[in-house]
N, C-alpha and C. Protein backbone atom coordinates (compact mmCIF):
# COMPACT_ATOMS: atom_id res chain seq x y z
N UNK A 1 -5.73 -61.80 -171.79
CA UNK A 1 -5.13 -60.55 -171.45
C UNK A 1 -5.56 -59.51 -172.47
N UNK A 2 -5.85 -58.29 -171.92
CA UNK A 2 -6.68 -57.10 -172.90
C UNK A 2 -5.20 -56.66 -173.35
N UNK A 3 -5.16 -56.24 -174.59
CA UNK A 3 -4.57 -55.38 -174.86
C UNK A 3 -4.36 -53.82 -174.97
N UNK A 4 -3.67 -52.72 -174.56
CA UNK A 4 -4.33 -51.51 -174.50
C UNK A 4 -3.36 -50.82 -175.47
N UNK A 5 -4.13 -50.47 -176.55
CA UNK A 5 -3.52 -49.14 -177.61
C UNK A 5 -3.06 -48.04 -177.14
N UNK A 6 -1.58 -47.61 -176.66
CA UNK A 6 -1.56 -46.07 -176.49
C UNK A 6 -0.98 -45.87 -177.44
N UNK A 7 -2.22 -44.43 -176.92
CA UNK A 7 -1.83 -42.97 -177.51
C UNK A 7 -0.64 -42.38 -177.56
N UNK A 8 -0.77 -41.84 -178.85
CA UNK A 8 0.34 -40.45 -178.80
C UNK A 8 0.78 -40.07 -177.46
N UNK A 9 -0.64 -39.08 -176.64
CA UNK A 9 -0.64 -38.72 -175.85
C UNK A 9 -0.18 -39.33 -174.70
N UNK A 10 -0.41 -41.12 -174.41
CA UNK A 10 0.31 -41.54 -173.41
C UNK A 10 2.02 -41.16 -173.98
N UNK A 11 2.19 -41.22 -174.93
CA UNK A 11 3.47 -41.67 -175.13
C UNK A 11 4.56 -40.40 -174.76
N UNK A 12 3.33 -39.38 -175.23
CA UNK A 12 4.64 -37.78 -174.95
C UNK A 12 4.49 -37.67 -173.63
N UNK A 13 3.24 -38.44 -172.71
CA UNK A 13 3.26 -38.04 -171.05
C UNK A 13 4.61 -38.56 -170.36
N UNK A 14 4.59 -40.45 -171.07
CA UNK A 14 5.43 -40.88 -170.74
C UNK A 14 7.05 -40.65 -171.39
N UNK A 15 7.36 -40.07 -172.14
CA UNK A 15 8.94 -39.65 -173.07
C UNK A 15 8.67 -38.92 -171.89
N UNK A 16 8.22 -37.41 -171.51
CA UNK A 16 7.93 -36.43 -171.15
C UNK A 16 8.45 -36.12 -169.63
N UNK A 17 7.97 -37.68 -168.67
CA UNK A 17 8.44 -38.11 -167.43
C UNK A 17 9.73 -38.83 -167.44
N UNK A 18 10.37 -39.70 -168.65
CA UNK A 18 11.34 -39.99 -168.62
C UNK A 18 12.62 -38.89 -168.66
N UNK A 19 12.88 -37.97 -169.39
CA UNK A 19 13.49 -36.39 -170.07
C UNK A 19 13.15 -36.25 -168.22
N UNK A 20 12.60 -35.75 -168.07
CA UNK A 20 12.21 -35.20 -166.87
C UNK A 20 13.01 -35.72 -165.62
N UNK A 21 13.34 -36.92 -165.48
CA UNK A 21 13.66 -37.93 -164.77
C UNK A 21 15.41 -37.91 -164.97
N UNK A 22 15.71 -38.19 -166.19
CA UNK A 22 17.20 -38.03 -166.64
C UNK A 22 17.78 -36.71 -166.06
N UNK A 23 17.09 -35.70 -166.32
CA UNK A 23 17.72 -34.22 -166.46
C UNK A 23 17.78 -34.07 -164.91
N UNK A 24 16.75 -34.50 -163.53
CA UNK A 24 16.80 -34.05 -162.65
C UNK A 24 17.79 -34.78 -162.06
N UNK A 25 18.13 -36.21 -162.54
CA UNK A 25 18.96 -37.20 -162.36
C UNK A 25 20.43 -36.52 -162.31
N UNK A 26 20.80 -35.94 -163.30
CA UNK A 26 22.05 -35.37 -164.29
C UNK A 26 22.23 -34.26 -163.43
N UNK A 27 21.39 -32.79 -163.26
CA UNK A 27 21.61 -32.33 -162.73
C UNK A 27 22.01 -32.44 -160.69
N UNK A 28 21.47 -32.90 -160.13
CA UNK A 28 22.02 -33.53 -159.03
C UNK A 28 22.94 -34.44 -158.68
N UNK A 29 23.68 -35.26 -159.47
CA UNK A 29 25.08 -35.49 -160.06
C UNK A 29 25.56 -34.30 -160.10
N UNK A 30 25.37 -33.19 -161.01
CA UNK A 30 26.30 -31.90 -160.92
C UNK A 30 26.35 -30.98 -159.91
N UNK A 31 25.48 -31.13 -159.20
CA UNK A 31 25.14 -30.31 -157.98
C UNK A 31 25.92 -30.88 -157.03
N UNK A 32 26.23 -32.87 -156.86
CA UNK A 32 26.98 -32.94 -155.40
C UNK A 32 28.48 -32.67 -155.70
N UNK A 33 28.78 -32.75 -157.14
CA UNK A 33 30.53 -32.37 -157.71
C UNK A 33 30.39 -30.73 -157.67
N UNK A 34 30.32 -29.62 -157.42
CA UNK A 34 29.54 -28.83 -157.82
C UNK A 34 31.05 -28.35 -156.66
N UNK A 35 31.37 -28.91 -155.71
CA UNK A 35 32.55 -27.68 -154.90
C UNK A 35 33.70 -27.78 -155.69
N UNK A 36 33.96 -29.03 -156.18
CA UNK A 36 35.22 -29.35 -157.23
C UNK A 36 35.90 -30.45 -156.22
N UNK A 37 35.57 -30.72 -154.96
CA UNK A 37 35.99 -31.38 -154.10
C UNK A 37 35.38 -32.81 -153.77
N UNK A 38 36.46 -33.38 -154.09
CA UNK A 38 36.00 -35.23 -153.64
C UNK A 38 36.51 -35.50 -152.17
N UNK A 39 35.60 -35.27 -151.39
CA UNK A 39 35.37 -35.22 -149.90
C UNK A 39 35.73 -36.98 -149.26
N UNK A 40 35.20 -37.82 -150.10
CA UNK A 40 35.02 -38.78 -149.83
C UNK A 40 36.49 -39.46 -149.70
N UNK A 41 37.38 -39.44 -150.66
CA UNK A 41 38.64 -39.27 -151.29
C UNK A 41 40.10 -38.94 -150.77
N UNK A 42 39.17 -37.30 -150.45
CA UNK A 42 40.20 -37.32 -149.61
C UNK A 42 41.20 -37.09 -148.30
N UNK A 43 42.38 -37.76 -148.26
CA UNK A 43 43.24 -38.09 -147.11
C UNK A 43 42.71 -37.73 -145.57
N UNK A 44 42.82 -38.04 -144.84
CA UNK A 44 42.09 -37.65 -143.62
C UNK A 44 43.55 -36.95 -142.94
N UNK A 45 44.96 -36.94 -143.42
CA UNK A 45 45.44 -36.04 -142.87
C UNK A 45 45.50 -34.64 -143.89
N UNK A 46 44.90 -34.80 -144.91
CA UNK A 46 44.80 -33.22 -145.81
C UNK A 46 43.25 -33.08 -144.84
N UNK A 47 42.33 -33.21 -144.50
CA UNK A 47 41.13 -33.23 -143.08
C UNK A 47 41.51 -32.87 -142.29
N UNK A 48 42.66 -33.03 -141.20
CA UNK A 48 42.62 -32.98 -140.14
C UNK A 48 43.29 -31.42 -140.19
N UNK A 49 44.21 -31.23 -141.22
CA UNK A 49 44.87 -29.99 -141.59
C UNK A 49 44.70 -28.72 -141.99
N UNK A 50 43.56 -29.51 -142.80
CA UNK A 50 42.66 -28.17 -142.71
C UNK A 50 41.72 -27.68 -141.65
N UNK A 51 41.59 -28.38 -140.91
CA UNK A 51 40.12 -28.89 -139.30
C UNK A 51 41.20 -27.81 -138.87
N UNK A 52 42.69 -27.94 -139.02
CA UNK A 52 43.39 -27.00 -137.67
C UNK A 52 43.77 -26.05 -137.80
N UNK A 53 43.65 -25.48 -139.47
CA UNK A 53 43.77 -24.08 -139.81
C UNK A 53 42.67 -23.23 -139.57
N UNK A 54 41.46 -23.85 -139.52
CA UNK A 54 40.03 -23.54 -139.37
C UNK A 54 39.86 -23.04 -137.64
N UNK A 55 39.43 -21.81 -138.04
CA UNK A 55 40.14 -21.15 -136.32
C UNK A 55 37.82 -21.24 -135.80
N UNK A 56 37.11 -20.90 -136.50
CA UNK A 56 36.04 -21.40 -135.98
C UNK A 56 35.72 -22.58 -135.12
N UNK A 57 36.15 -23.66 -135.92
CA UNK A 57 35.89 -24.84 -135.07
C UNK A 57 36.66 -25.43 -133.88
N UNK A 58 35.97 -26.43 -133.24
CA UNK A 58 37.15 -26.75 -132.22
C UNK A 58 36.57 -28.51 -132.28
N UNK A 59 37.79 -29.43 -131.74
CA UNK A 59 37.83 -30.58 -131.06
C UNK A 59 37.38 -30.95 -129.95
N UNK A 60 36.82 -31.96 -129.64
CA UNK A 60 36.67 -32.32 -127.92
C UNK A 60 36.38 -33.84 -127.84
N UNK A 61 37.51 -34.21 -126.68
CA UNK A 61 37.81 -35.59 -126.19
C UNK A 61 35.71 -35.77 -125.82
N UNK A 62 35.30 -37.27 -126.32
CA UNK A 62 34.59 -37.72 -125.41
C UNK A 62 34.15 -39.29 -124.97
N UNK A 63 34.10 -39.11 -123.49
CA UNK A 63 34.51 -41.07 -123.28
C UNK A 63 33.10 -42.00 -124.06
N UNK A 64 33.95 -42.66 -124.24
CA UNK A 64 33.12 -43.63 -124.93
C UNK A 64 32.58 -44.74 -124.33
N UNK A 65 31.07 -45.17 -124.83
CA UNK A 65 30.13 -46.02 -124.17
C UNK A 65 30.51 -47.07 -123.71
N UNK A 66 31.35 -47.57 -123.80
CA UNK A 66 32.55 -49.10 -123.52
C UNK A 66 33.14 -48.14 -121.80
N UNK A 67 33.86 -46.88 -122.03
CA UNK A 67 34.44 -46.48 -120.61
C UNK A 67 33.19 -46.01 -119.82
N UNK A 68 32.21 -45.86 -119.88
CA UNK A 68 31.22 -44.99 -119.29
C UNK A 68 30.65 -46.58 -118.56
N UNK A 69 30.19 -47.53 -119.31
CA UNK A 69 29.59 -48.52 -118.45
C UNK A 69 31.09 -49.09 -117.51
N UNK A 70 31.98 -49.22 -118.20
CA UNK A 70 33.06 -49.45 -117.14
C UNK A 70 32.85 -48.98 -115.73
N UNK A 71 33.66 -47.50 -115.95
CA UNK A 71 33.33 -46.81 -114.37
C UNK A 71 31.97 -47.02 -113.46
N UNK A 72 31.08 -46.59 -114.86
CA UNK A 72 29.91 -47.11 -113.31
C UNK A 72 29.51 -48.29 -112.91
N UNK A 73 30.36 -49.53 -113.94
CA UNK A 73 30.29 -50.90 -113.20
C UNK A 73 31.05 -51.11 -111.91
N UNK A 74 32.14 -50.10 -111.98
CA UNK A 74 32.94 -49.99 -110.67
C UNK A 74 32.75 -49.13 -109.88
N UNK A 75 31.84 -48.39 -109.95
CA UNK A 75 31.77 -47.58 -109.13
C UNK A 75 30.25 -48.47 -108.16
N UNK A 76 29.60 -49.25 -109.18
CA UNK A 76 28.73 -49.75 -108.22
C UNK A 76 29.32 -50.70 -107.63
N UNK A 77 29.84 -51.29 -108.14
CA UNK A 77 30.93 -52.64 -107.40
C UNK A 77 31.64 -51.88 -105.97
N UNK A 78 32.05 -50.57 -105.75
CA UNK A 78 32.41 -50.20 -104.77
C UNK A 78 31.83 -49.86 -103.87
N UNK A 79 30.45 -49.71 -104.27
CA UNK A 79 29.60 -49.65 -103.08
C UNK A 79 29.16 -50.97 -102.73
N UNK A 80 29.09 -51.49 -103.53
CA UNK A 80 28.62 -53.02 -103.21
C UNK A 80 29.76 -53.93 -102.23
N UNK A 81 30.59 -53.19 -102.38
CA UNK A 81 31.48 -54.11 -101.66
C UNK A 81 30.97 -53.48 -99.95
N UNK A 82 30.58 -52.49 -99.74
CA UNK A 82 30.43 -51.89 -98.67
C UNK A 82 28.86 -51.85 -97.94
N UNK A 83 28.25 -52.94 -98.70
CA UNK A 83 27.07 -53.38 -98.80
C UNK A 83 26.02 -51.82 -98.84
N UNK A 84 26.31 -50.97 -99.45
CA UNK A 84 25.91 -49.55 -99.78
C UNK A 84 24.96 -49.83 -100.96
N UNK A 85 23.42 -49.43 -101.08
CA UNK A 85 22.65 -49.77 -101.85
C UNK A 85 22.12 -47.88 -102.70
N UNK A 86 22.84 -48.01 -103.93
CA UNK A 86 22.86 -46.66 -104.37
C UNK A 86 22.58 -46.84 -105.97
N UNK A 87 22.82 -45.46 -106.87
CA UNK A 87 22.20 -45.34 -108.33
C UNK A 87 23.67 -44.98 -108.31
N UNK A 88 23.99 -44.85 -109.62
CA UNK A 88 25.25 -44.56 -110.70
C UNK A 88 24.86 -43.68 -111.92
N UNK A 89 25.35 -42.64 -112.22
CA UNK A 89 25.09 -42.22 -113.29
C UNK A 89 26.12 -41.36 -114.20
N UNK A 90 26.46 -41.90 -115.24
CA UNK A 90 27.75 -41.32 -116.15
C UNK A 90 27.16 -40.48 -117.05
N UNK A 91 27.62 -39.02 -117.02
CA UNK A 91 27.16 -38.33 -118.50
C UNK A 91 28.21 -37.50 -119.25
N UNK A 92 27.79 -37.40 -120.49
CA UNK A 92 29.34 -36.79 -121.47
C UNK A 92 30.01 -35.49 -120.58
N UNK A 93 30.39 -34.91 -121.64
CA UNK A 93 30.78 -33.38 -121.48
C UNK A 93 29.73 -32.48 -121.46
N UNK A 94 28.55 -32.65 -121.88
CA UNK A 94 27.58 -31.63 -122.34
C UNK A 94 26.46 -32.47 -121.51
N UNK A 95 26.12 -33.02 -120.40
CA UNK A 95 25.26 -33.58 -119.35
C UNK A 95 24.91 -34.58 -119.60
N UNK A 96 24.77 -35.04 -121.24
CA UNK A 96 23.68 -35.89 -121.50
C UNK A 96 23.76 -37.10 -120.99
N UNK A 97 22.94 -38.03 -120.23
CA UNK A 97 23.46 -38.98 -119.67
C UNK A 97 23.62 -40.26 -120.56
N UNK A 98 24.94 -40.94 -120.19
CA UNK A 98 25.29 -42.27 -121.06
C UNK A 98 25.00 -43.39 -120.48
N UNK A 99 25.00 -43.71 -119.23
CA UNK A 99 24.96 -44.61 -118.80
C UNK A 99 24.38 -44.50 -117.01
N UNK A 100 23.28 -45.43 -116.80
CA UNK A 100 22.68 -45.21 -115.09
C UNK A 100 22.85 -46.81 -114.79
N UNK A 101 23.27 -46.92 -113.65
CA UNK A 101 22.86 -48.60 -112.59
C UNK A 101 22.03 -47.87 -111.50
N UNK A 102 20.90 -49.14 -111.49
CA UNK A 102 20.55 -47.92 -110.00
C UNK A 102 20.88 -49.96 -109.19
N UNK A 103 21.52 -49.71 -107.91
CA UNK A 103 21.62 -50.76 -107.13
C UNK A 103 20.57 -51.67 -106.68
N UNK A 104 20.49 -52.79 -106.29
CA UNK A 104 19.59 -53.76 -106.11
C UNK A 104 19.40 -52.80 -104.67
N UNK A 105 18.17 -52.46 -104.65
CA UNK A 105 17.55 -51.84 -103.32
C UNK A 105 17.73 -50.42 -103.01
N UNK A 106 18.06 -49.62 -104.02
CA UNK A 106 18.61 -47.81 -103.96
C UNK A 106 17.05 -47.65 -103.77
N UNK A 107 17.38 -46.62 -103.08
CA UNK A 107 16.03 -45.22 -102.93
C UNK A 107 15.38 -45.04 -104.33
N UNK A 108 14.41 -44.66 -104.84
CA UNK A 108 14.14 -44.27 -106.04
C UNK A 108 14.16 -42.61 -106.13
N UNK A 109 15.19 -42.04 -104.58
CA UNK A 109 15.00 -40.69 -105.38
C UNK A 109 16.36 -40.40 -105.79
N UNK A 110 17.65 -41.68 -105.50
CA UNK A 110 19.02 -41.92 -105.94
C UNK A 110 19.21 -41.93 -107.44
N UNK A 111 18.17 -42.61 -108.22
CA UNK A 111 18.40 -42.17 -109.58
C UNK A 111 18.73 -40.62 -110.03
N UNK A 112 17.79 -39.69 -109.90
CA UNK A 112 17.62 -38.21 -110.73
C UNK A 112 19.20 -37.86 -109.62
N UNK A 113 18.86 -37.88 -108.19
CA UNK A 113 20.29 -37.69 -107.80
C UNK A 113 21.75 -37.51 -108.02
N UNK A 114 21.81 -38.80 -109.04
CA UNK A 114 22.85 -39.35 -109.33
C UNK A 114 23.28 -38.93 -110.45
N UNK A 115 21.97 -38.39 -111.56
CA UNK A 115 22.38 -37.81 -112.72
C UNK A 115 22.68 -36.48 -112.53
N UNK A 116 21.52 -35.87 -111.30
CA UNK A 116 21.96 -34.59 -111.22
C UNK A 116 23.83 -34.04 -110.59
N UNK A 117 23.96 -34.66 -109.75
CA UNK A 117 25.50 -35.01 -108.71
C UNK A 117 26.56 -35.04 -110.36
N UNK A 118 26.32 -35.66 -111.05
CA UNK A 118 27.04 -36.22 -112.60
C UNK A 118 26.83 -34.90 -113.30
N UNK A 119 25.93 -34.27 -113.88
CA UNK A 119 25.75 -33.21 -114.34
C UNK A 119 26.87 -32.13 -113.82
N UNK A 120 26.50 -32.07 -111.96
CA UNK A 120 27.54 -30.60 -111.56
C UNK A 120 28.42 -30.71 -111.85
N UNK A 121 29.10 -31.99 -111.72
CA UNK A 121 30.68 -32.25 -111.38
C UNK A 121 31.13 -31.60 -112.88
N UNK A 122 30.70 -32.45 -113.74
CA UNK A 122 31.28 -32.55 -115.32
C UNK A 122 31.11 -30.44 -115.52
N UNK A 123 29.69 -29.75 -115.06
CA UNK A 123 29.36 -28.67 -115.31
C UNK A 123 30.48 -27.63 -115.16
N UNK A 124 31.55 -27.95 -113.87
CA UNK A 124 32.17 -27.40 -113.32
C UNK A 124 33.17 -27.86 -113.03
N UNK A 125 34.05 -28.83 -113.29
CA UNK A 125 34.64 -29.82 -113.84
C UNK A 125 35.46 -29.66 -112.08
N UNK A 126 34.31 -30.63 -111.13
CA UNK A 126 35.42 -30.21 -109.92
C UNK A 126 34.05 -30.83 -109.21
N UNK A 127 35.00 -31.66 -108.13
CA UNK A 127 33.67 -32.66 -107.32
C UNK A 127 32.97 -31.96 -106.75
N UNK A 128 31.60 -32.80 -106.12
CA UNK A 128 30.54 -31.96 -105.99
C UNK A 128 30.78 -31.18 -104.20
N UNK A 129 31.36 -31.82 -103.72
CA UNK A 129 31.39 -31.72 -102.32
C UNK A 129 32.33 -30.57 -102.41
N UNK A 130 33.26 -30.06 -103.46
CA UNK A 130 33.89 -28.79 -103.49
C UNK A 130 32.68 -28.47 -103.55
N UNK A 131 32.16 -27.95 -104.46
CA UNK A 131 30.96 -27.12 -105.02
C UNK A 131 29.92 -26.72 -104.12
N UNK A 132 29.36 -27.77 -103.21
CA UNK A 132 28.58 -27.34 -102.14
C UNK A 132 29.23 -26.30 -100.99
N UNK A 133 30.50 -26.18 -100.81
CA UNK A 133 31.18 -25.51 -100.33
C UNK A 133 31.21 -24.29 -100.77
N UNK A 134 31.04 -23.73 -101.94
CA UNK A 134 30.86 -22.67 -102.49
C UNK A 134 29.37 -21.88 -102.66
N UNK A 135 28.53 -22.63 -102.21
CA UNK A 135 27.22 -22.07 -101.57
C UNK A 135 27.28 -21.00 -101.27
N UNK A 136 28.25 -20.88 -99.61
CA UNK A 136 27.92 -20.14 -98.90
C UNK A 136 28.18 -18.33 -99.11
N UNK A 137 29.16 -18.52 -100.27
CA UNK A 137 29.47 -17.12 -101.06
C UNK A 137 28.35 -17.05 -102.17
N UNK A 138 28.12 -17.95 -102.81
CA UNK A 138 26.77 -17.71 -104.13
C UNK A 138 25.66 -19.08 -103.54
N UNK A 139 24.70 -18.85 -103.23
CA UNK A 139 23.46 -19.20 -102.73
C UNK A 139 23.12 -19.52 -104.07
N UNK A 140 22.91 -18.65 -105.14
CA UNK A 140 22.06 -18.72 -105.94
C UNK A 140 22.12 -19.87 -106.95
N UNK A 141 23.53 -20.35 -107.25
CA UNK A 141 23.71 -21.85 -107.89
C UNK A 141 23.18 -22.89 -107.71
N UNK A 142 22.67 -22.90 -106.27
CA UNK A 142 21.83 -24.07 -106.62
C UNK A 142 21.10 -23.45 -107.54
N UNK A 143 20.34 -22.63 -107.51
CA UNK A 143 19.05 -22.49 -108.31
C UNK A 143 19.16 -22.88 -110.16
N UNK A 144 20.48 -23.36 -110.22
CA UNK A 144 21.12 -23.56 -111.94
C UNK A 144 20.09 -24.54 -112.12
N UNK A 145 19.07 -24.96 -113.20
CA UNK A 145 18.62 -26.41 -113.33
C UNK A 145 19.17 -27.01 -113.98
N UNK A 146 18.92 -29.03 -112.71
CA UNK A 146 19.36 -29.66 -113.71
C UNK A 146 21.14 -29.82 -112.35
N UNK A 147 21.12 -29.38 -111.22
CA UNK A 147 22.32 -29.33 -110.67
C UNK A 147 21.79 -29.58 -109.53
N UNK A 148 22.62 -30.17 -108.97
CA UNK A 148 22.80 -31.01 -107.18
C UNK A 148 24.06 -30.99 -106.68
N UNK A 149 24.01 -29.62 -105.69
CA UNK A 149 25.17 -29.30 -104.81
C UNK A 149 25.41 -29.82 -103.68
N UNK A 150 25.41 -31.21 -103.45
CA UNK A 150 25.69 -32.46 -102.58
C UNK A 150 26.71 -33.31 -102.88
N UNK A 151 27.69 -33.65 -101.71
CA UNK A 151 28.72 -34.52 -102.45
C UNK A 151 28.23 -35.57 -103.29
N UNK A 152 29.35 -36.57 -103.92
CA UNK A 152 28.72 -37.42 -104.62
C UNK A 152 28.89 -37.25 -106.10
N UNK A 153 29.78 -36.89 -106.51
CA UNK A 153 29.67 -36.44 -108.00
C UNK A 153 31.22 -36.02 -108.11
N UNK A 154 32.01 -36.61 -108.94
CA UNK A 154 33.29 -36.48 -109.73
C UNK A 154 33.28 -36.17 -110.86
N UNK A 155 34.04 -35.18 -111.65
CA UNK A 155 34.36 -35.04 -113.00
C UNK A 155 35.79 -36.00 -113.37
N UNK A 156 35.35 -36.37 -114.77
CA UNK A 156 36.42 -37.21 -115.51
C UNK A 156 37.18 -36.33 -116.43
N UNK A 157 38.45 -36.23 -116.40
CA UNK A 157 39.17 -35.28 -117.43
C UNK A 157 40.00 -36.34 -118.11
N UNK A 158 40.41 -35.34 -118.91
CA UNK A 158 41.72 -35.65 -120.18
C UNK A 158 42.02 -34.37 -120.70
N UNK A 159 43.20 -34.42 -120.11
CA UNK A 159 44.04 -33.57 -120.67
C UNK A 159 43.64 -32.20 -119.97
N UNK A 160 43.44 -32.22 -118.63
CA UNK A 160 43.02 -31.34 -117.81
C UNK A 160 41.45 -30.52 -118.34
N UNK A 161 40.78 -31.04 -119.25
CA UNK A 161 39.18 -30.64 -119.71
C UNK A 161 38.73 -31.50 -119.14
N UNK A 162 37.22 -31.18 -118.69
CA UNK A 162 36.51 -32.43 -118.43
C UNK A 162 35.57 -33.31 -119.56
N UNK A 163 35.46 -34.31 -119.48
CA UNK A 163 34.74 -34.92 -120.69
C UNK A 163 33.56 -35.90 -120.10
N UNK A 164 33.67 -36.05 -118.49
CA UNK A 164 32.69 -36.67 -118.33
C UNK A 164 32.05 -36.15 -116.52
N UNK A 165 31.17 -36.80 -116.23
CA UNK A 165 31.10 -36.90 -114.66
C UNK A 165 30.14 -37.85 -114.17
N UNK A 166 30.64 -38.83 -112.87
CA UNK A 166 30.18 -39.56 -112.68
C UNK A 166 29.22 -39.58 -111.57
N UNK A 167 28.03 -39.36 -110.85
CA UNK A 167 27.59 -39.10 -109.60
C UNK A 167 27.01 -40.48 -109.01
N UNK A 168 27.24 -40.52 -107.62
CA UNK A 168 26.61 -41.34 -107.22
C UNK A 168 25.47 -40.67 -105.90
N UNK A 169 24.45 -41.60 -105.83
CA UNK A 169 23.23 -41.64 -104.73
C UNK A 169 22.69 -42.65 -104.26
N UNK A 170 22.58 -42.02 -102.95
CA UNK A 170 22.30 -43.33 -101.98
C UNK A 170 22.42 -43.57 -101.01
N UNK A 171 24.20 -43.93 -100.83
CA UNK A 171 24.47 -43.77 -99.48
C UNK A 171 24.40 -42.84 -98.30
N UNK A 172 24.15 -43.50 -97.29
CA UNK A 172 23.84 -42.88 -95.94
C UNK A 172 24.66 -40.66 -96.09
N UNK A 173 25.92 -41.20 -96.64
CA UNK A 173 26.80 -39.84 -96.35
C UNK A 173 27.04 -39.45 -98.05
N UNK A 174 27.03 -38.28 -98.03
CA UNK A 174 27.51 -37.90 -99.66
C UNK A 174 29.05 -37.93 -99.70
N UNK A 175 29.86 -38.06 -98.45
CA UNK A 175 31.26 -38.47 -98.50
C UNK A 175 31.68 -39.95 -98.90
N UNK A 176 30.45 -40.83 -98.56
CA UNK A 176 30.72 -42.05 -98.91
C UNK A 176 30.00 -42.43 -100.74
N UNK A 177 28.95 -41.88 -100.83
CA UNK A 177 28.97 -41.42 -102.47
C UNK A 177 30.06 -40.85 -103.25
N UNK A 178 30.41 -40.10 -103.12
CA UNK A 178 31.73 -39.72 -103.30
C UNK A 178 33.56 -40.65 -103.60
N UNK A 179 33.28 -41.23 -102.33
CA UNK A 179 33.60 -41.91 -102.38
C UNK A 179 33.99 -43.21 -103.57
N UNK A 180 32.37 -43.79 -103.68
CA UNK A 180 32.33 -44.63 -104.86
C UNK A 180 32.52 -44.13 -105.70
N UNK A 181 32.33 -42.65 -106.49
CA UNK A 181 31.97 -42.03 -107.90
C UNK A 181 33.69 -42.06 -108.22
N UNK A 182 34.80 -41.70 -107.32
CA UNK A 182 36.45 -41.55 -107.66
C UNK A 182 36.63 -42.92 -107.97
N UNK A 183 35.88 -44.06 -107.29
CA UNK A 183 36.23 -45.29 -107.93
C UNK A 183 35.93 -45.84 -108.91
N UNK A 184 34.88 -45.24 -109.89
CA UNK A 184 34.17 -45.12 -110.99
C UNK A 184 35.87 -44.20 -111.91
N UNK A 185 36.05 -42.95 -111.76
CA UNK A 185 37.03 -41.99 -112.14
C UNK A 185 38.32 -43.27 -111.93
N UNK A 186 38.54 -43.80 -110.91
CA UNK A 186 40.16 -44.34 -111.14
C UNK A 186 40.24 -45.76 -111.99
N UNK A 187 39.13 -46.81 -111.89
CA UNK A 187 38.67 -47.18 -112.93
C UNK A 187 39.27 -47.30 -114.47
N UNK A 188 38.44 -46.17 -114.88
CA UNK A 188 39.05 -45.63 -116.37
C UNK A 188 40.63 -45.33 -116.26
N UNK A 189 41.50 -45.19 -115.50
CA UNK A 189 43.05 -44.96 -115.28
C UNK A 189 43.29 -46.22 -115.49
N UNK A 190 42.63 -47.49 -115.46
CA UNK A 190 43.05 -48.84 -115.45
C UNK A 190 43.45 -49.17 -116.98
């Protein structure tokens, strides 16, 4: 094994990077204490108390991935019982979709359907087969993207907001889509 003589010069590079290392260390320690507040600490009802004095922000219920495959396990189960070969699609409050079944033998244009039908409902927190009804005064809604004014599509509430919507596609009638998507919605009441 060679041995290697350092230098001075290694030595103040290396002191030089250590100092360097400590201080940026030290200072970012003081920087995350730096509000005076131990966040981590504390109480989640001194949190929630202040969350409700705080007139900016707001709360919102949203179903969770455990209730979302629920309903649309039942909601396909209800078509299935009716030997109805269709798509399922659950999405939050804000469209995004959580959960799709598409049925052993659905159309492949029942998928986008089904998210779109899910989208209106939740959009407008009011089934879709209302909504198509309201066409005939504003035409121009369909043109919203991203929306399907065909029955077939339920919104899920709590606490009279909506937090979810479930659409279904497929079946022969959008009354009988429909149909399945409230059985998806009564479901989650279980």
């Amino acid at each position: 094994m060679k041995h290697v003589k350092k230098t001075s010069r290694t030595r103040l590079v290396t002191g030089g990077a250590v100092v360097a290392a400590l201080a940026l260390g030290g200072f970012g320690a003081y920087s995350a204490s730096a509000t005076g507040e131990d966040t981590a600490a504390a109480p989640a009802a001194a949190v929630s108390a202040a969350d409700a004095k705080n007139k900016n922000t707001t709360r919102s219920t949203h179903l969770t991935i455990d209730a979302a495959t629920k309903a649309a396990q039942a909601t396909l189960d209800a078509a299935e019982k009716e030997n109805q070969r269709v798509s399922v699609a659950v999405v939050d409050r804000n469209g995004n979709t959580l959960v799709t079944l598409r049925g052993d033998g659905a159309g492949p244009q029942s998928y986008e359907s089904a998210e779109k039908k899910a989208f209106t409902a939740v959009s407008w927190n009011a089934p879709t087969s209302v909504l198509s009804g309201r066409l005939a005064q504003a035409p121009h809604l369909k043109d919203i993207p991203g929306t399907l004014f065909l029955a077939g599509g339920a919104p899920v509430t709590a606490k009279g907001a909506p937090i979810a919507g479930i659409g279904v596609a497929g079946a022969p009638s959008g009354d009988l889509d429909e149909k399945f998507a409230q059985a998806g919605v009564a479901a989650l009441g279980k």
